[in-house]
Protein backbone atom coordinates (compact mmCIF):
# COMPACT_ATOMS: atom_id res chain seq x y z
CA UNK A 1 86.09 96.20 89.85
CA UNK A 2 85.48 96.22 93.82
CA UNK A 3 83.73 99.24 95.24
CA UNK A 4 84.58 100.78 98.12
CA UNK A 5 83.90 98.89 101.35
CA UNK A 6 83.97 95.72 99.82
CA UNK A 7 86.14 92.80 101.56
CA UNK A 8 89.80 93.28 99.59
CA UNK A 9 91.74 91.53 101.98
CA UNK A 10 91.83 90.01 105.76
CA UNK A 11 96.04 89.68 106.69
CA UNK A 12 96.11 86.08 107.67
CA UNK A 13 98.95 87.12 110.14
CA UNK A 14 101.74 83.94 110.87
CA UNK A 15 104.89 83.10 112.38
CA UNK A 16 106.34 81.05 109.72
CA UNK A 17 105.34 82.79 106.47
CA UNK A 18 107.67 80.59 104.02
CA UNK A 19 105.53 77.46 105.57
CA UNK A 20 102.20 78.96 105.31
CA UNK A 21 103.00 79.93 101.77
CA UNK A 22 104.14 76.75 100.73
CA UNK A 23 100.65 74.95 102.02
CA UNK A 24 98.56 77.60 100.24
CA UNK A 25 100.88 76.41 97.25
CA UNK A 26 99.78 73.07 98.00
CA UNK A 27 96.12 74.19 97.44
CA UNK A 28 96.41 75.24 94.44
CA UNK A 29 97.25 79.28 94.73
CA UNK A 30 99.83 80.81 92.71
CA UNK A 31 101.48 83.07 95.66
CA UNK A 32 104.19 85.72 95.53
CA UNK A 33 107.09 85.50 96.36
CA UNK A 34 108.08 86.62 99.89
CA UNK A 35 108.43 90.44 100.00
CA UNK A 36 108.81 93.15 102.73
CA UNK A 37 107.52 96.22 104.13
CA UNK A 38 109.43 98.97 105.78
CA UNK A 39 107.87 98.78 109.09
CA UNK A 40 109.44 95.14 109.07
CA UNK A 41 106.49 92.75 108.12
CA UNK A 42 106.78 90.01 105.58
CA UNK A 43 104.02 89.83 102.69
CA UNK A 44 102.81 86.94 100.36
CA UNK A 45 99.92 87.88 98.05
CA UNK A 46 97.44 85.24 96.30
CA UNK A 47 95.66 88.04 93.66
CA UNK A 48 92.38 87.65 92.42
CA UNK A 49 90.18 90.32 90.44
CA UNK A 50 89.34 93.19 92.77
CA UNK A 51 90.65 91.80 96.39
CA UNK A 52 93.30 88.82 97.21
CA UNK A 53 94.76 86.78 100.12
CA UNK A 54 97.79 87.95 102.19
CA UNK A 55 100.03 86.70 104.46
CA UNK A 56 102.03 88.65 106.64
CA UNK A 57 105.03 87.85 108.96
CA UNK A 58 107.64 89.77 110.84
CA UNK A 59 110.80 89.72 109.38
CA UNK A 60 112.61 92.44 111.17
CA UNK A 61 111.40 93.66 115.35
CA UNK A 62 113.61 96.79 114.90
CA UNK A 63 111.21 98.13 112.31
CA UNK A 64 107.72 97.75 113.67
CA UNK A 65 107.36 101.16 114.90
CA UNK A 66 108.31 102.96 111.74
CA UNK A 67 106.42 104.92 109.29
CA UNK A 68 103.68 105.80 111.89
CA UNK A 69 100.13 106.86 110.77
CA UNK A 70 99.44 109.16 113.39
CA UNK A 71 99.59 106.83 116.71
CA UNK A 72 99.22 103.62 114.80
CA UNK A 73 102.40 101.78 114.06
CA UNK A 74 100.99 98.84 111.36
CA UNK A 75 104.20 96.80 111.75
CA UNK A 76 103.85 97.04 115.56
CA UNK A 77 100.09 95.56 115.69
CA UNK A 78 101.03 92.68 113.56
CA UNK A 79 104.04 91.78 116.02
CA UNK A 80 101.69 92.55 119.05
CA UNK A 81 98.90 90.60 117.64
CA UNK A 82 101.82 87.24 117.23
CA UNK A 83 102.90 87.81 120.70
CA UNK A 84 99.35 86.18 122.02
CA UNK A 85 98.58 84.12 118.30
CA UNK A 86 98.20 83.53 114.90
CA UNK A 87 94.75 84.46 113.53
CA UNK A 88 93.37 87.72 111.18
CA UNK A 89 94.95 91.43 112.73
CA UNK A 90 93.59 93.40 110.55
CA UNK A 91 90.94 93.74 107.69
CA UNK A 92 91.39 96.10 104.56
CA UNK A 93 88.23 97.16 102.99
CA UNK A 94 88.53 98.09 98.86
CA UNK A 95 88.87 102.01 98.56
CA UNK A 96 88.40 104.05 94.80
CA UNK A 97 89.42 107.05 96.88
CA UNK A 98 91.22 106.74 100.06
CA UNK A 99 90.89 110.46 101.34
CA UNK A 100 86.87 110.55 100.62
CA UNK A 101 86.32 106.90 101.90
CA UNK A 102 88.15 107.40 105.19
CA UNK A 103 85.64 110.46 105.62
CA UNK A 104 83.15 108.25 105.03
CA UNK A 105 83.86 105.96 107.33
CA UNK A 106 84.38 108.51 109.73
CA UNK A 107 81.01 109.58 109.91
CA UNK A 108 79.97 106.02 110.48
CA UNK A 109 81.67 106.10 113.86
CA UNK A 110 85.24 104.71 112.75
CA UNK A 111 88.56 106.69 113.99
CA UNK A 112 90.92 107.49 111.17
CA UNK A 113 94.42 107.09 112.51
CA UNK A 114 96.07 108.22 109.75
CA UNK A 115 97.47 107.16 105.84
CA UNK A 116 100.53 105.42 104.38
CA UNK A 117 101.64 106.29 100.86
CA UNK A 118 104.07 103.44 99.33
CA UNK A 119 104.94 100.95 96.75
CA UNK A 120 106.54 97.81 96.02
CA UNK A 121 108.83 97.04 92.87
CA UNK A 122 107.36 94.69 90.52
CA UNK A 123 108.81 92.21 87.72
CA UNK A 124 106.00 91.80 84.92
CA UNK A 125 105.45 88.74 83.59
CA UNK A 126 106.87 90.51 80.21
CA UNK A 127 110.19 91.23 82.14
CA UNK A 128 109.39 94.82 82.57
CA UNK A 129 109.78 96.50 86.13
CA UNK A 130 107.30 98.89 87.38
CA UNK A 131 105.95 100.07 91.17
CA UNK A 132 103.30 100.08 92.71
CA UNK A 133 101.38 102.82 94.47
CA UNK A 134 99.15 101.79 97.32
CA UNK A 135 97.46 104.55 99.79
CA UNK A 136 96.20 102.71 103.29
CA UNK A 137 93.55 104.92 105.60
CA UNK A 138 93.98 103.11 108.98
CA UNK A 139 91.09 102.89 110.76
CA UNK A 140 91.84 100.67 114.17
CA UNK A 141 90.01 100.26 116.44
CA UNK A 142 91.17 100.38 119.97
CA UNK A 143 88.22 98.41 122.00
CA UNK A 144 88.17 95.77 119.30
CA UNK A 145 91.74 95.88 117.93
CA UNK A 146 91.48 92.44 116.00
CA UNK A 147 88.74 94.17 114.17
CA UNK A 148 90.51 97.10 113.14
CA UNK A 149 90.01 98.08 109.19
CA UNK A 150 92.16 99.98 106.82
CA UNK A 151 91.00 101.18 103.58
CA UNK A 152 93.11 100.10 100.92
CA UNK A 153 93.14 102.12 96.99
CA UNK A 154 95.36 100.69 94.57
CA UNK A 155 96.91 103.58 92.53
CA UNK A 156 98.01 101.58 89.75
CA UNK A 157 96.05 98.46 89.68
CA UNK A 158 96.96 97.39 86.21
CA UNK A 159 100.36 96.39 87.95
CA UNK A 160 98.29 94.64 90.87
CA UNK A 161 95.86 92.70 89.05
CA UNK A 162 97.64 91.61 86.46
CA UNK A 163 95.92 88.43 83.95
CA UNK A 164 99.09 86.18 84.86
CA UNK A 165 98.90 86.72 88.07
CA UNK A 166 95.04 85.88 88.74
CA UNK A 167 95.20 82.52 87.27
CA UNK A 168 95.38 79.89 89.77
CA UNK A 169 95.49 75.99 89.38
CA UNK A 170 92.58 75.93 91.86
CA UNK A 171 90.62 78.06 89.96
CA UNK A 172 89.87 79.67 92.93
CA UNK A 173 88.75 83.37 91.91
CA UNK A 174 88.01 85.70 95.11
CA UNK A 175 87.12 86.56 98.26
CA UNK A 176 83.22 85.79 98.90
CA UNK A 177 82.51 86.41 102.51
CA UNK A 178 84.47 86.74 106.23
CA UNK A 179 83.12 85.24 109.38
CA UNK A 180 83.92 87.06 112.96
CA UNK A 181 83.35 85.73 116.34
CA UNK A 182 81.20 87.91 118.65
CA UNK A 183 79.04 87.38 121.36
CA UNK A 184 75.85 89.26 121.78
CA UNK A 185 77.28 92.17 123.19
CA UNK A 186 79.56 92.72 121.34
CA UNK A 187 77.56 92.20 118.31
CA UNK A 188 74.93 95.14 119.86
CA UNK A 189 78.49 96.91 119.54
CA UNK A 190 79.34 96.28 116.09
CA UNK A 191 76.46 96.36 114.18
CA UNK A 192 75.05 99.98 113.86
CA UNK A 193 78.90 100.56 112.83
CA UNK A 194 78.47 97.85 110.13
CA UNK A 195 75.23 99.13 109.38
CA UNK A 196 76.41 102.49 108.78
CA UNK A 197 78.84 101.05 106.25
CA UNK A 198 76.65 98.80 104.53
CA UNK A 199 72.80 99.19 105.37
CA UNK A 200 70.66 97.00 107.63
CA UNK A 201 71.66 93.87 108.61
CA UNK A 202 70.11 90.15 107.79
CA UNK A 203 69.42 88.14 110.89
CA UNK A 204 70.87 84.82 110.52
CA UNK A 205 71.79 81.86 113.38
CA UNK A 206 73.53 83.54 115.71
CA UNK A 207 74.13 87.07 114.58
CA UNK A 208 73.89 89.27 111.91
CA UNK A 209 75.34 89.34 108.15
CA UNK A 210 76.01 92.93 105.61
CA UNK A 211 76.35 92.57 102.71
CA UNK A 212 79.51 94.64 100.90
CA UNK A 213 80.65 95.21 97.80
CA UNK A 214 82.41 92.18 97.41
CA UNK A 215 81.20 89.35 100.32
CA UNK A 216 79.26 89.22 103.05
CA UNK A 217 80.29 90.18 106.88
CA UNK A 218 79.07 87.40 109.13
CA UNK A 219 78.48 88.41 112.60
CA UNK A 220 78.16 85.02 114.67
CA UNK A 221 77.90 83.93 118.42
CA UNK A 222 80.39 80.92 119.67
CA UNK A 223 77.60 77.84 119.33
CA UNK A 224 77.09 79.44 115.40
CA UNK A 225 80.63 79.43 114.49
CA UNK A 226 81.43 75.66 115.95
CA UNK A 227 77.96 74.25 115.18
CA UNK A 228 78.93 75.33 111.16
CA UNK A 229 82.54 75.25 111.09
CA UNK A 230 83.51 72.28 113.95
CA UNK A 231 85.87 73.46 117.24
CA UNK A 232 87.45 76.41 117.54
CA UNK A 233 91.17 76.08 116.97
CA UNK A 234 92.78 75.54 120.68
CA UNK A 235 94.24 79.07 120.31
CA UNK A 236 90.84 80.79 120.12
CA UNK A 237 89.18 78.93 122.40
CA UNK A 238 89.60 81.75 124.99
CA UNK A 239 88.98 84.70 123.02
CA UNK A 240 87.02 87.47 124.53
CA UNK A 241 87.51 89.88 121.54
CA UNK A 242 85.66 89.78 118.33
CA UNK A 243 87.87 88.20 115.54
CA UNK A 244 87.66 86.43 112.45
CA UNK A 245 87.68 83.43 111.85
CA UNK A 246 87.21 82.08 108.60
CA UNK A 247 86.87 83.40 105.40
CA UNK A 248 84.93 82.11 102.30
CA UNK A 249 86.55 81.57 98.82
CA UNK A 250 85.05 80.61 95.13
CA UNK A 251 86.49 78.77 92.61
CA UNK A 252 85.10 78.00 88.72
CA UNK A 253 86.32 74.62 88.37
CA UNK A 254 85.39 71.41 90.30
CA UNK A 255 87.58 69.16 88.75
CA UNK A 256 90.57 71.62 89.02
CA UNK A 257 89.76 72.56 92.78
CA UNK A 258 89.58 69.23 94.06
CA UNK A 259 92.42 67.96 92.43
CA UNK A 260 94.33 69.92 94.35
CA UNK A 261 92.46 69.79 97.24
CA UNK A 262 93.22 65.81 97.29
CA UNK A 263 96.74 66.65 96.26
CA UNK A 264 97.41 68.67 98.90
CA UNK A 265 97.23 66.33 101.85
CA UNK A 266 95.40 68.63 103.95
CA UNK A 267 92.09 67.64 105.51
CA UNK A 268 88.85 68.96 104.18
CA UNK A 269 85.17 67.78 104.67
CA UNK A 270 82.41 68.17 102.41
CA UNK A 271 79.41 70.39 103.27
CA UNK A 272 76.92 70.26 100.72
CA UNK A 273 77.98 72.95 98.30
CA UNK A 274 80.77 73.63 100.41
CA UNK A 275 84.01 72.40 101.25
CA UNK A 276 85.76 73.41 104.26
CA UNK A 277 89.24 72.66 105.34
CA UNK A 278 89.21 70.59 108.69
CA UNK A 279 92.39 72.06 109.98
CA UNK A 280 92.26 75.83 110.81
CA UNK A 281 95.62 75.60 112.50
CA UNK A 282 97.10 74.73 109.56
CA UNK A 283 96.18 78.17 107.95
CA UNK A 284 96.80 80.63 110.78
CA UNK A 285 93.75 79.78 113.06
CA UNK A 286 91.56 80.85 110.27
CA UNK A 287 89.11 78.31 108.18
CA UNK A 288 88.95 78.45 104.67
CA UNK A 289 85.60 77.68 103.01
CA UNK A 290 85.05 77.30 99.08
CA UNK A 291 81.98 77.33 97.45
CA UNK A 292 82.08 76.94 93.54
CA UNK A 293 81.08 79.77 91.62
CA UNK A 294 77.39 79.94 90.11
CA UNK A 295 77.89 79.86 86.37
């Protein structure tokens, strides 16, 4: 199981959810179906072992501002954050303890807004119905709002990570690491914050990496990000904010993942080890890179 402060899950935040979901369908991940929240965002979950992929849309304006953790209105920064694009609003980090981690990250400089208590009806794959608890510490963050975290504990995570539920035809397995945009003053920002979280950070080209419980953080500079991952998608080519922009992925099988890969239809290059997909736009601004997992 994650610890707390891991990567759990970046909301890959989109204005046509059904059409994301289908691609991501495409590739091989066996999503939920469409749900909602009851601060009027729209949720698809791809659930691996300890974190997963999300999706998030608005399905209903007239909700965003309910259920309010303190000043912070989570339906309202999702809709705020469509208004200008599609892209990563927010980042939840894996919490064993919501109350004692959101102290902890308090004394590593973060602001605690507030918590959300609430659950989601589920259909087992045995027919039974159950719900699900989930406590959220928000923790956003008003000078760098597209980096805002929330810790996220899992009350009953027998009905979360469930053995149907992880298999995927693309074998694909987890989250393995989350790439952010930031120049260098920003970055002098962000990491003693990081660094409080996870210990000192590695220099690498362009910025700075921590390593969490699950993944690494990349901190990386403009000519990092396009000399690894291509052109920034048109929408973030004028970004002055730190955001992410890609997230890493593993998979077990070779064979499996790139038969759907090549079924998919989307474009992908080969890098080494890696594989990245060549269209960011296609997933919400946001590249997806998969390594395979060491055996």
């Amino acid at each position: 199981m994650t610890a707390s402060f891991g990567i759990d899950h970046p909301l890959l935040a989109t204005h046509d959810i059904e059409a994301l979901r289908n691609r991501l369908i495409l590739l091989g991940f066996n999503m939920t179906p469409i749900g909602k929240h009851p601060w009027g965002t729209s949720t698809s979950l791809a659930m691996f072992q300890g974190c997963l992929l999300e999706i998030m849309g608005i399905y209903d304006a007239s909700l965003i501002d309910q259920l309010p953790a303190g000043n912070f209105h989570f339906g309202r920064h999702i809709y705020e954050h469509l208004t200008q694009r599609e892209g990563v609003a927010l980042t939840a980090l894996h919490s064993t303890n919501a109350q004692a981690d959101a102290a902890q990250a308090q004394a590593a400089g973060l602001v605690l807004a507030g918590q959300l208590e609430f659950g989601r009806e589920v259909t087992l794959p045995d027919g039974r119905k159950d719900r699900t608890k989930t406590t959220l510490a928000l923790l956003p963050d008003p000078a760098f709002p597209r980096l805002s975290f929330f810790m996220c504990q899992q009350h009953r995570p027998e009905l979360i990570y469930v053995p149907e539920w992880l298999a995927h035809p693309n074998t694909v397995s987890g989250i393995c690491g989350v790439t952010i945009l930031a120049d260098s003053a920003q970055q002098a920002a962000l990491v003693p914050r990081l660094s409080a979280l996870y210990g000192p950070a590695a220099q690498i080209a362009g910025g700075y990496a921590f390593a969490t419980a699950n993944g690494i953080f990349s901190l990386q500079d403009r000519n990092a990000i396009e000399a690894t991952f291509t052109q920034l998608p048109a929408a973030l080519t004028d970004e002055s904010a730190p955001a992410v922009v890609a997230m890493d992925l593993t998979y077990s099988s070779a064979e499996a993942f790139s038969a759907c890969l090549t079924s998919s239809g989307l474009p992908f290059v080969r890098q080494g080890p890696l594989t990245l997909l060549g269209q960011p736009e296609a997933t919400a601004n946001t590249w997806l890179r998969f390594r395979q997992a060491s055996s």
